[in-house]
Structures are given as structure tokens and as C-alpha cells.
C-alpha atoms as a PDB file:
ATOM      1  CA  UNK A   1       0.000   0.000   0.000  1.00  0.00           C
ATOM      2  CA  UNK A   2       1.415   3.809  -0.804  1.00  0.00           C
ATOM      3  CA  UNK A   3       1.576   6.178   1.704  1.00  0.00           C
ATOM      4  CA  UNK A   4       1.737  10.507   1.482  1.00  0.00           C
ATOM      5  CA  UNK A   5       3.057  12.879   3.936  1.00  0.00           C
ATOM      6  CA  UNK A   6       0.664  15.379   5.135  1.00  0.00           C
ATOM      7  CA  UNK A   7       2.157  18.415   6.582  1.00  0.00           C
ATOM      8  CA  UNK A   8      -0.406  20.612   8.823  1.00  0.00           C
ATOM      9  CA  UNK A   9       0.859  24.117   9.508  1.00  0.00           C
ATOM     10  CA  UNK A  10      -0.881  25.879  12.860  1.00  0.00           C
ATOM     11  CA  UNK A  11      -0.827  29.008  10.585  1.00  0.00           C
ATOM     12  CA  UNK A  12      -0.964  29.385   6.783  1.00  0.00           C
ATOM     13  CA  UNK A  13       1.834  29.239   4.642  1.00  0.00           C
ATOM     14  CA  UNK A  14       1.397  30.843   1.262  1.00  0.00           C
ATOM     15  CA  UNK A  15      -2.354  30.703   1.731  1.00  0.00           C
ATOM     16  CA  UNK A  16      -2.201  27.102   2.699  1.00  0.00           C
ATOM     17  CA  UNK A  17      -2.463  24.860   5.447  1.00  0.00           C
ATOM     18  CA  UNK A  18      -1.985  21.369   4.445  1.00  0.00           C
ATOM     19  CA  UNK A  19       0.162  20.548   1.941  1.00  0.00           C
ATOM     20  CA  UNK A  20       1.015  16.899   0.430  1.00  0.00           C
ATOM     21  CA  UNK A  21       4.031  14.925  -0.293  1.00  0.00           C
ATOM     22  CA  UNK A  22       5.546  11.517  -1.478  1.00  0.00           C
ATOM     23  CA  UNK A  23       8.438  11.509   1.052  1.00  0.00           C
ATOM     24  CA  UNK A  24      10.244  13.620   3.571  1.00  0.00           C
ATOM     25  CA  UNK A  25      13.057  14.398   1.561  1.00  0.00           C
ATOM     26  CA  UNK A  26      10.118  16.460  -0.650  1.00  0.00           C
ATOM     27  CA  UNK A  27       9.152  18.674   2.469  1.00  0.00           C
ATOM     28  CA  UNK A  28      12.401  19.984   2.358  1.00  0.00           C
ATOM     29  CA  UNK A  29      12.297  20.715  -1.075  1.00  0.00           C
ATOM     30  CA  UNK A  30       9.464  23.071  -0.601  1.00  0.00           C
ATOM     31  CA  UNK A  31      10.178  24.304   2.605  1.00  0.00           C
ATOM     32  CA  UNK A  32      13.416  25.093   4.959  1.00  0.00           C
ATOM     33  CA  UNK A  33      13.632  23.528   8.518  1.00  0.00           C
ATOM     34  CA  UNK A  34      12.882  26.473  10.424  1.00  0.00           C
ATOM     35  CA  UNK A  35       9.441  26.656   8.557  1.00  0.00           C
ATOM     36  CA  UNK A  36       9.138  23.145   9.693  1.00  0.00           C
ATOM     37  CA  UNK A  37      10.865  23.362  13.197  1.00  0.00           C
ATOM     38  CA  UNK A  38      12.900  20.437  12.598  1.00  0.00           C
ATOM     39  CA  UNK A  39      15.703  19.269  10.271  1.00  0.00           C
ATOM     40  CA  UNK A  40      15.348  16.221   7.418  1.00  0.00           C
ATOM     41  CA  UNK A  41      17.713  14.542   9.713  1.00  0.00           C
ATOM     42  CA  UNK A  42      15.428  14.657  12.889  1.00  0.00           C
ATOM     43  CA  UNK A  43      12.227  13.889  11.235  1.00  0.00           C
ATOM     44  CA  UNK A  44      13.980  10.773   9.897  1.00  0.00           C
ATOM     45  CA  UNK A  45      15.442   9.679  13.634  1.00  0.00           C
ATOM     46  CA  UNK A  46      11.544   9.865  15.189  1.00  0.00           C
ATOM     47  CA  UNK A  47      10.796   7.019  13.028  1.00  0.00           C
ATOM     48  CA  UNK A  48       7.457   9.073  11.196  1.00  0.00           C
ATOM     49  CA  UNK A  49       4.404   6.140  10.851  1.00  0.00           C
ATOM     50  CA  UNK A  50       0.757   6.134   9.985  1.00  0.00           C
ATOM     51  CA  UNK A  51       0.250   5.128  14.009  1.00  0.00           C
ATOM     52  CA  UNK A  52       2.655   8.217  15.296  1.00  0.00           C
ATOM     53  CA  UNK A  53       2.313  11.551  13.814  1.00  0.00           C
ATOM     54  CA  UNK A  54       4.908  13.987  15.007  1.00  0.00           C
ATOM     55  CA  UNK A  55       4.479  17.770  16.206  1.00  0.00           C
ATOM     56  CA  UNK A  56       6.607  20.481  15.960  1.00  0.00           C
ATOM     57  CA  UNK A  57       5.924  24.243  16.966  1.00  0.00           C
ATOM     58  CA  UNK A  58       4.854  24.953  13.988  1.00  0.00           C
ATOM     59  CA  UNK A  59       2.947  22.333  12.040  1.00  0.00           C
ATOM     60  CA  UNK A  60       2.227  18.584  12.364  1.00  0.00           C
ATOM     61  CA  UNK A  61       3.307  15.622  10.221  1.00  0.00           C
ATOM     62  CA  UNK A  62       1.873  12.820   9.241  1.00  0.00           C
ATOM     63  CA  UNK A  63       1.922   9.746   7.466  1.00  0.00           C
ATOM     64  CA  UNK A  64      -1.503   8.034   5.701  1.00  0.00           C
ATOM     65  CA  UNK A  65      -2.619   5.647   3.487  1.00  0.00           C
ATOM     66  CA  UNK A  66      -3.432   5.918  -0.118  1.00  0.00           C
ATOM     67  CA  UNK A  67      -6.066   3.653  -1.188  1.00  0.00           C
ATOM     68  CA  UNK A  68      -6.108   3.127  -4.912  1.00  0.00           C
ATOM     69  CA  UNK A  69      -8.580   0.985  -7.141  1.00  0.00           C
ATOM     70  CA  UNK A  70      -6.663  -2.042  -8.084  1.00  0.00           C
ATOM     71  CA  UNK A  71      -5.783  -1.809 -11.968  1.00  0.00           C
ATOM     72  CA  UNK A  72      -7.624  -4.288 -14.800  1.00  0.00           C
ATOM     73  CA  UNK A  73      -5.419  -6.430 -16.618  1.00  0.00           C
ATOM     74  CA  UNK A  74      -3.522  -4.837 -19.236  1.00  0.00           C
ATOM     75  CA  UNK A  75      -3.928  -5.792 -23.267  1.00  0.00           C
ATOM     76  CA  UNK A  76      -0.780  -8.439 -23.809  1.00  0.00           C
END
């Protein structure tokens, strides 16, 4: 099953507060640590699962499930 990252800010950012991602790695392409208020490197050591979302001062993190519609066999 495929999971997304779902970052929460308590305030908007650019208009926005939840924004989606693919991996954690991405967050950090978008936005810098101190928007996050914590570094690729300590979001990776708390271990981030769909049970154990983690919470930083400004925003919260969290991992979910994609559900997708299984696919129909493909013309050989």
C-alpha cells in the first residue's frame, strides 16, 4: 500500500495549510527547517508512521494511506 506525507501548519503558509508529499526528503524541497521546526535529519530519527504523527511548533506531520482501485489487466 502507498503512503503521502501530510504536513499541517498551525498558521498558513502561502495561503495554505496542508500541503502533500511523497516523502520527507520532498518537504524539504518546498520548505526550509525552520518553517518546519525540525531538520530532514530529525524527522527521519523519530521514526514518522501512519500510528505516530509527530508535532513540531509549527505544524504537524503525518503519514496516511493511499487507497487506490486495483488496476484491470492490461492488453498483452
Amino acid at each position: 500500500m502507498d503512503e503521502i506525507i501530510k504536513v499541517t501548519f498551525h498558521n498558513p503558509v502561502n495561503g495554505e495549510r496542508e500541503y502533500f508529499f511523497t516523502s520527507a526528503a520532498a518537504i524539504y524541497q518546498h520548505f526550509t527547517a525552520e518553517q518546519i521546526g525540525l531538520s530532514l535529519a530529525r524527522l527521519w530519527g523519530k521514526h514518522l508512521s501512519v500510528a505516530s504523527p509527530i508535532a513540531t511548533k509549527t505544524c504537524v506531520i503525518s503519514k496516511h494511506y493511499i487507497h487506490r482501485k486495483p488496476q484491470a489487466n492490461k492488453r498483452k
